[in-house]
PDB file of N, CA and C in Angstrom:
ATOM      1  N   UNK A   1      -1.190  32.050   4.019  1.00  0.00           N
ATOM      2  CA  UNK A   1      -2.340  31.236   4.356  1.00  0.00           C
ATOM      3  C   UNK A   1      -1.867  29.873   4.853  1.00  0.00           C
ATOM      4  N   UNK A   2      -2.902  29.368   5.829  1.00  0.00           N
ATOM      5  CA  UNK A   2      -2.156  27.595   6.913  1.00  0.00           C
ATOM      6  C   UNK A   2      -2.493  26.879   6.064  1.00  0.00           C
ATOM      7  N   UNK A   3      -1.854  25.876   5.578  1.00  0.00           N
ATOM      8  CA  UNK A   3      -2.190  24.618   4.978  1.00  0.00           C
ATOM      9  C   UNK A   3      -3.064  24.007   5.562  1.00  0.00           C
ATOM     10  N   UNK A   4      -4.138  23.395   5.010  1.00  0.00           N
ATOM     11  CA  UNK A   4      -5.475  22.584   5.420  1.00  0.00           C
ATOM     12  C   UNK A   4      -4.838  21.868   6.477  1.00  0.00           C
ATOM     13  N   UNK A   5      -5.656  21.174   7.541  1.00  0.00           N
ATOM     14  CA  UNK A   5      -5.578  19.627   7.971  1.00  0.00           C
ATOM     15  C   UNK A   5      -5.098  18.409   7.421  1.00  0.00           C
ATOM     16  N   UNK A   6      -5.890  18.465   6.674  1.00  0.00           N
ATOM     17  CA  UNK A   6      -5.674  17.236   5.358  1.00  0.00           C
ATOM     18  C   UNK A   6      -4.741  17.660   4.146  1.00  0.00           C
ATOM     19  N   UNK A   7      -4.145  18.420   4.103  1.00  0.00           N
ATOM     20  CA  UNK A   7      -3.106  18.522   3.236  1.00  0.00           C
ATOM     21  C   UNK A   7      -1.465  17.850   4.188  1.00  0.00           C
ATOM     22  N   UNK A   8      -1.614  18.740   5.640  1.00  0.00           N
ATOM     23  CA  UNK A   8      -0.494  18.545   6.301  1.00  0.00           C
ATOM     24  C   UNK A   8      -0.542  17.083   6.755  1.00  0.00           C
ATOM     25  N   UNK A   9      -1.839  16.071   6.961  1.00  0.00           N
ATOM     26  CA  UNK A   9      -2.144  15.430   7.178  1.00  0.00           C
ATOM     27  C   UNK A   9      -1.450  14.206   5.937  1.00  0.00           C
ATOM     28  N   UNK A  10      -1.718  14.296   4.625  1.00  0.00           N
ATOM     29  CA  UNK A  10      -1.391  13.409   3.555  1.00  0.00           C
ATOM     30  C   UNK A  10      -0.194  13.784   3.221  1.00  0.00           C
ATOM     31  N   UNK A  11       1.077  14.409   3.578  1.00  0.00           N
ATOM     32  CA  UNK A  11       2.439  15.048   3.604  1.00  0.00           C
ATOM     33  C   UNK A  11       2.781  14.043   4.292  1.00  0.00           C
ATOM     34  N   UNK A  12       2.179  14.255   6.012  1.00  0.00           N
ATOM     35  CA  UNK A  12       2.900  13.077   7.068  1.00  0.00           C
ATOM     36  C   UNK A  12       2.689  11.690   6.378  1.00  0.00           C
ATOM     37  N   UNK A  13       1.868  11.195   5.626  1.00  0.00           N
ATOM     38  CA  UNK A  13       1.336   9.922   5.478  1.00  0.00           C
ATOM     39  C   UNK A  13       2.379   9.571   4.648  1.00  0.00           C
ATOM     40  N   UNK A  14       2.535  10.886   3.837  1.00  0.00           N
ATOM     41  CA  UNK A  14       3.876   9.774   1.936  1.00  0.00           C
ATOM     42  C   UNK A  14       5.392  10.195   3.400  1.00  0.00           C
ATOM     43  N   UNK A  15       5.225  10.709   4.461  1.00  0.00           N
ATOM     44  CA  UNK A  15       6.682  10.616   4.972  1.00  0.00           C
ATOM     45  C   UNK A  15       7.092   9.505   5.288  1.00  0.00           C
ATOM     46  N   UNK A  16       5.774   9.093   6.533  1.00  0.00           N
ATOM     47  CA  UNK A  16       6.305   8.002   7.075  1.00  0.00           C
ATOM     48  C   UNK A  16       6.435   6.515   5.818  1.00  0.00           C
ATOM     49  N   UNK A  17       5.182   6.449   5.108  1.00  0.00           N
ATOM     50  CA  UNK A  17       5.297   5.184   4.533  1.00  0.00           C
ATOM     51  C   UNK A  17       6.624   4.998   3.506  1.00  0.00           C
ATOM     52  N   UNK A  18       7.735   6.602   3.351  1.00  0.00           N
ATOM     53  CA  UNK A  18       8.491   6.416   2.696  1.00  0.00           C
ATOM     54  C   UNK A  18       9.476   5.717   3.772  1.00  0.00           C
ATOM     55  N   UNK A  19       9.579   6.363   4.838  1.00  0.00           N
ATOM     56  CA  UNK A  19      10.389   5.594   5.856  1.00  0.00           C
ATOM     57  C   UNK A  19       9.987   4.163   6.267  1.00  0.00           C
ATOM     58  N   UNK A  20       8.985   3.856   6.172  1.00  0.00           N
ATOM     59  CA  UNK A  20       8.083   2.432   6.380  1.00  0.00           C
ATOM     60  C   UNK A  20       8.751   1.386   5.296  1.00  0.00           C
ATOM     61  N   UNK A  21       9.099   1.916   4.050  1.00  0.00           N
ATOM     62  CA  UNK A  21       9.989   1.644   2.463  1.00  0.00           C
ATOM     63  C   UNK A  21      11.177   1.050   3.154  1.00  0.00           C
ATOM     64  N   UNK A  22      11.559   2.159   3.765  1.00  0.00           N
ATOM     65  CA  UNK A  22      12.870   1.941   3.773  1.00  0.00           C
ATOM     66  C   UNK A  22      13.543   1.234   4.501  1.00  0.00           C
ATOM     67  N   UNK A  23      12.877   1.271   5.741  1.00  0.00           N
ATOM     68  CA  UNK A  23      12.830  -0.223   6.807  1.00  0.00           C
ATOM     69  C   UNK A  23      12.148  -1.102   6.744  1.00  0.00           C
ATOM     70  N   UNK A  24      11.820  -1.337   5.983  1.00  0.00           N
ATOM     71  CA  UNK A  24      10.862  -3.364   5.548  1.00  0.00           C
ATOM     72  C   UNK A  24      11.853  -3.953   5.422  1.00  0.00           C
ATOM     73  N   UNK A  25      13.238  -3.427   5.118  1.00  0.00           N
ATOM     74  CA  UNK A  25      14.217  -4.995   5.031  1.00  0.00           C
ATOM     75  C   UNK A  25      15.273  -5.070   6.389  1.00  0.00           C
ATOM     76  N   UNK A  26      15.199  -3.850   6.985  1.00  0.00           N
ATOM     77  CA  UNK A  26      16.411  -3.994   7.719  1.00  0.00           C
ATOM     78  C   UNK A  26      15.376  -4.249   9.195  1.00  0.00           C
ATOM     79  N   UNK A  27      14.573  -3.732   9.576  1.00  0.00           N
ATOM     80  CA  UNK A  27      13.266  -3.980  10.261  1.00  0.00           C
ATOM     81  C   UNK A  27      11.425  -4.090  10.105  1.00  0.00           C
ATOM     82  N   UNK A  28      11.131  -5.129  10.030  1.00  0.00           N
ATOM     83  CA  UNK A  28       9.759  -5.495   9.406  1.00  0.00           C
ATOM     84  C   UNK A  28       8.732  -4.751  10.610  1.00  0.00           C
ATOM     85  N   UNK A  29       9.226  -5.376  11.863  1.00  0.00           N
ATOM     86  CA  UNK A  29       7.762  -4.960  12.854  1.00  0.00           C
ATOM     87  C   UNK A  29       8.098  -3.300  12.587  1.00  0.00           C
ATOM     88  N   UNK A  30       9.143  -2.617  12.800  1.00  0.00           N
ATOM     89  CA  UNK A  30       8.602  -1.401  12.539  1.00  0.00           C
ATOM     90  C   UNK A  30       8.166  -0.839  11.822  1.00  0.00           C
ATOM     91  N   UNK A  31       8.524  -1.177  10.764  1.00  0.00           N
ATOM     92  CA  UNK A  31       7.823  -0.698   9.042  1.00  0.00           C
ATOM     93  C   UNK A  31       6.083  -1.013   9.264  1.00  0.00           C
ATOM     94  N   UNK A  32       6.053  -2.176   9.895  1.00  0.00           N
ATOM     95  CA  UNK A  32       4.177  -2.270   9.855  1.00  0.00           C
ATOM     96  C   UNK A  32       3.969  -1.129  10.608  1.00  0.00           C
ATOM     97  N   UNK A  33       4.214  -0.830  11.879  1.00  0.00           N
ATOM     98  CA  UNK A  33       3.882   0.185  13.056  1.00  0.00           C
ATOM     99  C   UNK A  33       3.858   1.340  11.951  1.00  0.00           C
ATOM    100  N   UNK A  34       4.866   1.798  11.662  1.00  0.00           N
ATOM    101  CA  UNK A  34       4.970   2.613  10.837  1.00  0.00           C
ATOM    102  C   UNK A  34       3.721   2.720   9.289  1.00  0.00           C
ATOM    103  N   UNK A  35       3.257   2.098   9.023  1.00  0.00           N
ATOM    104  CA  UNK A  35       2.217   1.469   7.630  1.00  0.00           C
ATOM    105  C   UNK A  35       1.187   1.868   8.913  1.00  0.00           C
ATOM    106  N   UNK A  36       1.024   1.076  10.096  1.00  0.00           N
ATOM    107  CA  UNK A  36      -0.545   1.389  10.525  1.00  0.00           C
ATOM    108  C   UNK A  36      -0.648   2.653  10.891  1.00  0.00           C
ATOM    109  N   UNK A  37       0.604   3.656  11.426  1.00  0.00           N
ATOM    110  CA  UNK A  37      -0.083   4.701  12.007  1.00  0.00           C
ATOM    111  C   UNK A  37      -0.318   5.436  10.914  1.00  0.00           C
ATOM    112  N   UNK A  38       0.183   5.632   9.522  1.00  0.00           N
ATOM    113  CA  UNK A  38       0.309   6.178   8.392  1.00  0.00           C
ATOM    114  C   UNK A  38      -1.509   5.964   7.840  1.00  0.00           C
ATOM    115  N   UNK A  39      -1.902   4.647   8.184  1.00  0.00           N
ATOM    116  CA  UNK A  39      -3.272   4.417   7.910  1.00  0.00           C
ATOM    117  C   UNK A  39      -4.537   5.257   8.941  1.00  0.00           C
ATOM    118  N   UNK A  40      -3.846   4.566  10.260  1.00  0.00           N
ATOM    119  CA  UNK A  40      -4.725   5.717  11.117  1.00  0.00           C
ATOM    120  C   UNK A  40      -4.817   7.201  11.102  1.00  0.00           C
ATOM    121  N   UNK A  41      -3.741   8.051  10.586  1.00  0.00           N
ATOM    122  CA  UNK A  41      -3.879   8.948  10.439  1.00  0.00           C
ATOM    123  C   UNK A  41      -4.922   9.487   9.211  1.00  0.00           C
ATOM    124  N   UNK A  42      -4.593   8.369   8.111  1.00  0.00           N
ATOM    125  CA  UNK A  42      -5.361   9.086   6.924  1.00  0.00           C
ATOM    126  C   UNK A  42      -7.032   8.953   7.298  1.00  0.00           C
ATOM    127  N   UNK A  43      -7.712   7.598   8.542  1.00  0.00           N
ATOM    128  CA  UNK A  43      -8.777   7.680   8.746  1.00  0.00           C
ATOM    129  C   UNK A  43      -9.223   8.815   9.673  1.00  0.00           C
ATOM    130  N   UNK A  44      -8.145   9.168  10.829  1.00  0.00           N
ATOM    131  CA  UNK A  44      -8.226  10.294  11.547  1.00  0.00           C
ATOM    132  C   UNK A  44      -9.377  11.685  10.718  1.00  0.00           C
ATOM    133  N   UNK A  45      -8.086  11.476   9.681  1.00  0.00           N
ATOM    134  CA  UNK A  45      -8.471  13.064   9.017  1.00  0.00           C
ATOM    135  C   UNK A  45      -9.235  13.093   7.957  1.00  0.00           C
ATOM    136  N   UNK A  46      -9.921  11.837   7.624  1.00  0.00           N
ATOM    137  CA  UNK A  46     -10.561  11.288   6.605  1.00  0.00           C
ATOM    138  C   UNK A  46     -10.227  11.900   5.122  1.00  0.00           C
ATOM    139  N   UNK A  47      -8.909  11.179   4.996  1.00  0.00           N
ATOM    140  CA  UNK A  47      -7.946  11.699   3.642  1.00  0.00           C
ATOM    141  C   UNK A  47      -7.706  10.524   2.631  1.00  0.00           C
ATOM    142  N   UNK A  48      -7.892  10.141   1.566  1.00  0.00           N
ATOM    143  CA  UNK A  48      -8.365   9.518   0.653  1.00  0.00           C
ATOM    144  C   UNK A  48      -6.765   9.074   0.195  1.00  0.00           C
ATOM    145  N   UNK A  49      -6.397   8.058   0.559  1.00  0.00           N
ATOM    146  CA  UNK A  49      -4.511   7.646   0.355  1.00  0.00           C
ATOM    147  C   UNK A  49      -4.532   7.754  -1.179  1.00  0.00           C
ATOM    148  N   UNK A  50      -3.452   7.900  -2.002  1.00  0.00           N
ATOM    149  CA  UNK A  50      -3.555   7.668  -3.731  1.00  0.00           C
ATOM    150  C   UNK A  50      -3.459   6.517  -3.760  1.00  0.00           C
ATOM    151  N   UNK A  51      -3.523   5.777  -4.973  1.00  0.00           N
ATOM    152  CA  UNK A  51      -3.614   4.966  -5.933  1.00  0.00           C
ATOM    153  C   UNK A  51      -2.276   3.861  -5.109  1.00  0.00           C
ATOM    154  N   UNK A  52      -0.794   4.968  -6.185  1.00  0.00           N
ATOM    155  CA  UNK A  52      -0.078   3.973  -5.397  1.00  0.00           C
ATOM    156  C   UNK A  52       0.111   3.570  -4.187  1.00  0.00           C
ATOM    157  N   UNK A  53      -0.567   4.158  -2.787  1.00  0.00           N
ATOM    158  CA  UNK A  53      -0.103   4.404  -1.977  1.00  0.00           C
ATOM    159  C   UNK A  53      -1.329   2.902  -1.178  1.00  0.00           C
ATOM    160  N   UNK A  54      -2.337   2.769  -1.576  1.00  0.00           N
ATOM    161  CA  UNK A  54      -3.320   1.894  -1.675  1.00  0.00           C
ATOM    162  C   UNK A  54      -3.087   0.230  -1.572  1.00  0.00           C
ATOM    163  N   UNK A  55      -2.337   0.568  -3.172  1.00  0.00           N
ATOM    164  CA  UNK A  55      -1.564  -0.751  -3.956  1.00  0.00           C
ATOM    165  C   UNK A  55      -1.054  -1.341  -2.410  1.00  0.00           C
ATOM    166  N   UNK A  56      -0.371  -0.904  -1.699  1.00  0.00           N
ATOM    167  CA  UNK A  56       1.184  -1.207  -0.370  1.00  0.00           C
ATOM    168  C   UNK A  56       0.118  -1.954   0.449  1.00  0.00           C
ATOM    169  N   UNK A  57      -1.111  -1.750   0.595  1.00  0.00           N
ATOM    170  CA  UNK A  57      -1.709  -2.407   2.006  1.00  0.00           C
ATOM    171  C   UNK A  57      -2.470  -3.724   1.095  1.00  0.00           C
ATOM    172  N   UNK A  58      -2.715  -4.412   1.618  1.00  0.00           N
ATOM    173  CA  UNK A  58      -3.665  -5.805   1.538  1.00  0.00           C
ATOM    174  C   UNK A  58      -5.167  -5.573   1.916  1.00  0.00           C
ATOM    175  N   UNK A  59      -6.037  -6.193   0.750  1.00  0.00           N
ATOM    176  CA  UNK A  59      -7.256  -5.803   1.014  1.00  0.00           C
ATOM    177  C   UNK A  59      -7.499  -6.232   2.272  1.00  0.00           C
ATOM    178  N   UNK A  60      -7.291  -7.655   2.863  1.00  0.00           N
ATOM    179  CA  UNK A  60      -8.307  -8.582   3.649  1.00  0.00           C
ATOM    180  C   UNK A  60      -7.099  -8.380   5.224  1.00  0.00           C
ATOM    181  N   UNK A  61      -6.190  -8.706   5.340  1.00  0.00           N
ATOM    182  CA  UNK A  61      -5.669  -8.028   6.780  1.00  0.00           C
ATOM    183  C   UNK A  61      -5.111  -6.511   6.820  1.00  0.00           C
ATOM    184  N   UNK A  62      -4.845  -5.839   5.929  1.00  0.00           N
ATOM    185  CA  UNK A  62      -4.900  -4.848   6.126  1.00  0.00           C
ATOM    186  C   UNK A  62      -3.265  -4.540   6.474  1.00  0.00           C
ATOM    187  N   UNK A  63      -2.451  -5.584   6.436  1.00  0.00           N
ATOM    188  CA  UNK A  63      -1.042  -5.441   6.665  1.00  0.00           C
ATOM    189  C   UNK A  63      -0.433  -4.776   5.222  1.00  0.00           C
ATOM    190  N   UNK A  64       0.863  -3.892   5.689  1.00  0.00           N
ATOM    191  CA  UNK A  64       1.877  -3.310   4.766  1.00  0.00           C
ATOM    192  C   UNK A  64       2.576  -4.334   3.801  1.00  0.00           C
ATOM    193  N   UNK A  65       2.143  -4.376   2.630  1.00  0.00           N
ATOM    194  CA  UNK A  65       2.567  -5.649   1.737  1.00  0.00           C
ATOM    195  C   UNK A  65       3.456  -4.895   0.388  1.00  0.00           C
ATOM    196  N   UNK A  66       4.535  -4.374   0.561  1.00  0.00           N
ATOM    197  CA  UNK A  66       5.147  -3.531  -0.080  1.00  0.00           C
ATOM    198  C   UNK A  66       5.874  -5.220  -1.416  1.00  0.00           C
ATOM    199  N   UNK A  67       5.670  -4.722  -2.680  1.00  0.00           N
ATOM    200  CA  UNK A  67       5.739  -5.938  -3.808  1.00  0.00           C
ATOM    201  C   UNK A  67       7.877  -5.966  -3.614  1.00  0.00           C
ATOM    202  N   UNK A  68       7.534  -7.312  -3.673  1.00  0.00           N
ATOM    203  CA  UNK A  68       8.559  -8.447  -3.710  1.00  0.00           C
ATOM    204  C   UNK A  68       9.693  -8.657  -2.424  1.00  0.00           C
ATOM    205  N   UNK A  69       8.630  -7.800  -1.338  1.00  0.00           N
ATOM    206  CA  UNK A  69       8.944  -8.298   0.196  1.00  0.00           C
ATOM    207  C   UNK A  69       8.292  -8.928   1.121  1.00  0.00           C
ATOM    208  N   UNK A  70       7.274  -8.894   1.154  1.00  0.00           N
ATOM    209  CA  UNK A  70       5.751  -8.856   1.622  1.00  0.00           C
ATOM    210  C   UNK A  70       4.390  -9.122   0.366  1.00  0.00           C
ATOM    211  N   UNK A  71       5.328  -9.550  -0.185  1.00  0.00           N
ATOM    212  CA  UNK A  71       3.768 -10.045  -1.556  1.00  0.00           C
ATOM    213  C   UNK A  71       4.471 -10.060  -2.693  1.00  0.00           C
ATOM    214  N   UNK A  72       4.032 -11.585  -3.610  1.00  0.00           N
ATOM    215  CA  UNK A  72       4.441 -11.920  -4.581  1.00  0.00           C
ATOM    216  C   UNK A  72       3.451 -11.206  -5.540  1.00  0.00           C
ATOM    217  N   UNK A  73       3.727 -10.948  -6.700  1.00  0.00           N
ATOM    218  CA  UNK A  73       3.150 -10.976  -8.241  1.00  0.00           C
ATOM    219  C   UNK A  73       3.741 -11.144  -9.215  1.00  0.00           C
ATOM    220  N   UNK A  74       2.354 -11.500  -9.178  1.00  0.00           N
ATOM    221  CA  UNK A  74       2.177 -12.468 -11.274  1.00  0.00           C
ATOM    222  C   UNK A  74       1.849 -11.600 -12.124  1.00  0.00           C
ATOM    223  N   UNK A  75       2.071 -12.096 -13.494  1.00  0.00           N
ATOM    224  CA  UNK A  75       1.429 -11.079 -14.328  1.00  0.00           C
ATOM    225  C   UNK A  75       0.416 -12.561 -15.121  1.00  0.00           C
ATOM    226  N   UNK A  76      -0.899 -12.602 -15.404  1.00  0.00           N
ATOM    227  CA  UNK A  76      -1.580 -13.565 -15.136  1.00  0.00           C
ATOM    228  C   UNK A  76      -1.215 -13.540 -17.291  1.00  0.00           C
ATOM    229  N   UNK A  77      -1.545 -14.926 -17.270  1.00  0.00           N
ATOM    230  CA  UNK A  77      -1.100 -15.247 -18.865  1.00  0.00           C
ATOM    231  C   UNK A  77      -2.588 -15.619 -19.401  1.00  0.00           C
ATOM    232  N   UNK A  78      -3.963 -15.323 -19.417  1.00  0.00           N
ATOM    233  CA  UNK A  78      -5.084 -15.556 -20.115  1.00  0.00           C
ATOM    234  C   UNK A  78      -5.214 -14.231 -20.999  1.00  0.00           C
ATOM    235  N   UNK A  79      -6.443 -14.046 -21.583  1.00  0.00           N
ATOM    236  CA  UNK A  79      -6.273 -13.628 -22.904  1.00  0.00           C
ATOM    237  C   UNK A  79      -7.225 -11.903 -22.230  1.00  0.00           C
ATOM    238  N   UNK A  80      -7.340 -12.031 -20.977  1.00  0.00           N
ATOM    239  CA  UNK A  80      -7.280 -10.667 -20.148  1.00  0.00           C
ATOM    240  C   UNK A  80      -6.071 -10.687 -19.317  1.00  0.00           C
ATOM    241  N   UNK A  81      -5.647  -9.644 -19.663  1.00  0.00           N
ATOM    242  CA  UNK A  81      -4.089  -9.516 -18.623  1.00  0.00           C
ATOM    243  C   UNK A  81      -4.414  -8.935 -17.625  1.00  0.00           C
ATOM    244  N   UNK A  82      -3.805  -9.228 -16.396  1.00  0.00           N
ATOM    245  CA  UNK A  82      -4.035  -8.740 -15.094  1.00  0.00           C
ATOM    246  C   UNK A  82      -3.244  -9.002 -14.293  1.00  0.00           C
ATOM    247  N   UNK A  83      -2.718  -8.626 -12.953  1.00  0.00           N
ATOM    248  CA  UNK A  83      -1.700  -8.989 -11.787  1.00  0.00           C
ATOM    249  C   UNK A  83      -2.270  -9.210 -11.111  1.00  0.00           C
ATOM    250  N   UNK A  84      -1.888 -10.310 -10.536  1.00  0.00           N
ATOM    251  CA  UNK A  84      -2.237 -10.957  -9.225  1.00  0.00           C
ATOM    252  C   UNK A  84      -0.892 -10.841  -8.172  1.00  0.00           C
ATOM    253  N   UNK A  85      -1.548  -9.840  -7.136  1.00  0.00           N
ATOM    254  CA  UNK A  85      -1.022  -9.734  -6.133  1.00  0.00           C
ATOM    255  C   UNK A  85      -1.541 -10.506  -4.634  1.00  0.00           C
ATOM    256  N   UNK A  86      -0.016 -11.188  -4.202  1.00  0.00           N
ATOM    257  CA  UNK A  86      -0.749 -12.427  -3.278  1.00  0.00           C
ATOM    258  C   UNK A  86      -0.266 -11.994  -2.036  1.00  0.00           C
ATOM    259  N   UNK A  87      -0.724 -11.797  -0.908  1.00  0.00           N
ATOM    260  CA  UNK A  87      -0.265 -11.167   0.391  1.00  0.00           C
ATOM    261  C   UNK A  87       0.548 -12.529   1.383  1.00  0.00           C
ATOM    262  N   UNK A  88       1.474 -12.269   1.588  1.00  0.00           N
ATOM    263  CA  UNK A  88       2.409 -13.403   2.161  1.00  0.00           C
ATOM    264  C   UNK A  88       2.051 -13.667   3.456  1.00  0.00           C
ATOM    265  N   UNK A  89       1.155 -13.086   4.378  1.00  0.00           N
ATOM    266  CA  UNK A  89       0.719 -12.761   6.014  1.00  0.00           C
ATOM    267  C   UNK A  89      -0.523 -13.577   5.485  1.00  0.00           C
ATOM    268  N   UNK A  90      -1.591 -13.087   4.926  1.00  0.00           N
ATOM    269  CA  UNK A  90      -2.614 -14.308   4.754  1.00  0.00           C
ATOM    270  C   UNK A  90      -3.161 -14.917   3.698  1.00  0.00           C
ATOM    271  N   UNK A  91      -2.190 -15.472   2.972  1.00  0.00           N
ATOM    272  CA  UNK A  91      -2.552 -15.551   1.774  1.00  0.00           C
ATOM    273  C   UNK A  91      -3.793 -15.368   0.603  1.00  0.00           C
ATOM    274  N   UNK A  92      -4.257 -14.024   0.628  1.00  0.00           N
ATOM    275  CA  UNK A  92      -5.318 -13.548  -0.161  1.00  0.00           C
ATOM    276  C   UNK A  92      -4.872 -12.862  -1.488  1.00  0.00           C
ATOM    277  N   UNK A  93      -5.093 -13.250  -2.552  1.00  0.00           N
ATOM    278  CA  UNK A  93      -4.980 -12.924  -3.933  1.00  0.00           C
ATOM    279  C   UNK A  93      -6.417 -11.908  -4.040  1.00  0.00           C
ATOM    280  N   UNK A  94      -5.609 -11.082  -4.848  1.00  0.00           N
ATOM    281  CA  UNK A  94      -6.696 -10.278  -5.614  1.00  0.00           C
ATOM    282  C   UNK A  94      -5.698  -9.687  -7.140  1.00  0.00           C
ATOM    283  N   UNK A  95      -6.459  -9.238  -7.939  1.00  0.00           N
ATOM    284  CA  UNK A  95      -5.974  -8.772  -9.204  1.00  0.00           C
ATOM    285  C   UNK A  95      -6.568  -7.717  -9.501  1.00  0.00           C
ATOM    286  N   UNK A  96      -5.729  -7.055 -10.531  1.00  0.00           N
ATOM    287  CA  UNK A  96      -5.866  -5.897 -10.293  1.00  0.00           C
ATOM    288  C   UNK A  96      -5.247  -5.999 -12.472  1.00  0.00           C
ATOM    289  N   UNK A  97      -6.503  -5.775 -13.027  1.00  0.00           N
ATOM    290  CA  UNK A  97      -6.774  -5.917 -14.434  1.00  0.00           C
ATOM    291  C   UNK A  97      -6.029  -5.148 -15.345  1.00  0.00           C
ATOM    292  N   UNK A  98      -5.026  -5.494 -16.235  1.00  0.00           N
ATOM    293  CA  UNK A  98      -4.418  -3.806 -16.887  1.00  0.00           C
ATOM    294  C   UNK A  98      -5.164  -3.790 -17.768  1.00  0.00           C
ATOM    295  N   UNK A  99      -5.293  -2.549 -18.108  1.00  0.00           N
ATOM    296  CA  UNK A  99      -6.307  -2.314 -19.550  1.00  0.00           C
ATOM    297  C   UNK A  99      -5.392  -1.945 -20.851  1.00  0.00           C
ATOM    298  N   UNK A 100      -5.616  -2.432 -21.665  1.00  0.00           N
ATOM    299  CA  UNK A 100      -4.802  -2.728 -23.721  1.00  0.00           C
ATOM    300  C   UNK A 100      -5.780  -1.611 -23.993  1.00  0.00           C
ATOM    301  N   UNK A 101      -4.023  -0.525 -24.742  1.00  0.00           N
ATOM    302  CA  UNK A 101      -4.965   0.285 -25.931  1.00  0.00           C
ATOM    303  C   UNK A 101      -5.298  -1.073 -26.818  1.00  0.00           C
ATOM    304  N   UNK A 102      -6.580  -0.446 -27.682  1.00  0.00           N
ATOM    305  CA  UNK A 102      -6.873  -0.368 -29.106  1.00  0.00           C
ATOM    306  C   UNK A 102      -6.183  -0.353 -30.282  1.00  0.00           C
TER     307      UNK A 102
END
């Protein structure tokens, strides 16, 4: 039996953004090229990226912000813990809350 669309579709996506990984330090513009077509494809085929895969892009430009190349974080010290991830292209913070067992 053929593998779905969207299966072969979210395969290509963890390929390239692993290669997108792997060139953010030795080449940046391609690693983005690489991050956007990885994005266009998943809207192409309307395929739902995971969790971690989410985390890598920036809410507000939408650039490849892979952590401690392209975006600093904190781990925030109030009496709710949370990370603040800050995008180095336009500086927009957002956090992202951890939740404490009980």
């Amino acid at each position: 039996m053929k593998p779905s669309p969207k299966q072969i579709a979210l395969e290509r996506i963890q390929i390239i953004l692993k290669e997108a990984q792997s060139n953010i330090l030795s080449d940046p513009e391609l690693a983005q090229k690489q991050a956007s077509l990885a994005k266009r494809i998943s809207t192409k085929y309307r395929v739902r990226l995971p969790y971690d895969i989410r985390m890598q892009f920036c809410k507000k430009c939408k650039s490849f912000i892979p952590p401690g190349v392209n975006a600093r974080i904190r781990v925030g010290r109030s009496t709710l813990k949370s990370i603040r991830i800050t995008c180095r292209f336009c500086n927009h913070t957002y956090r992202k809350v951890i939740v404490q067992p009980k």
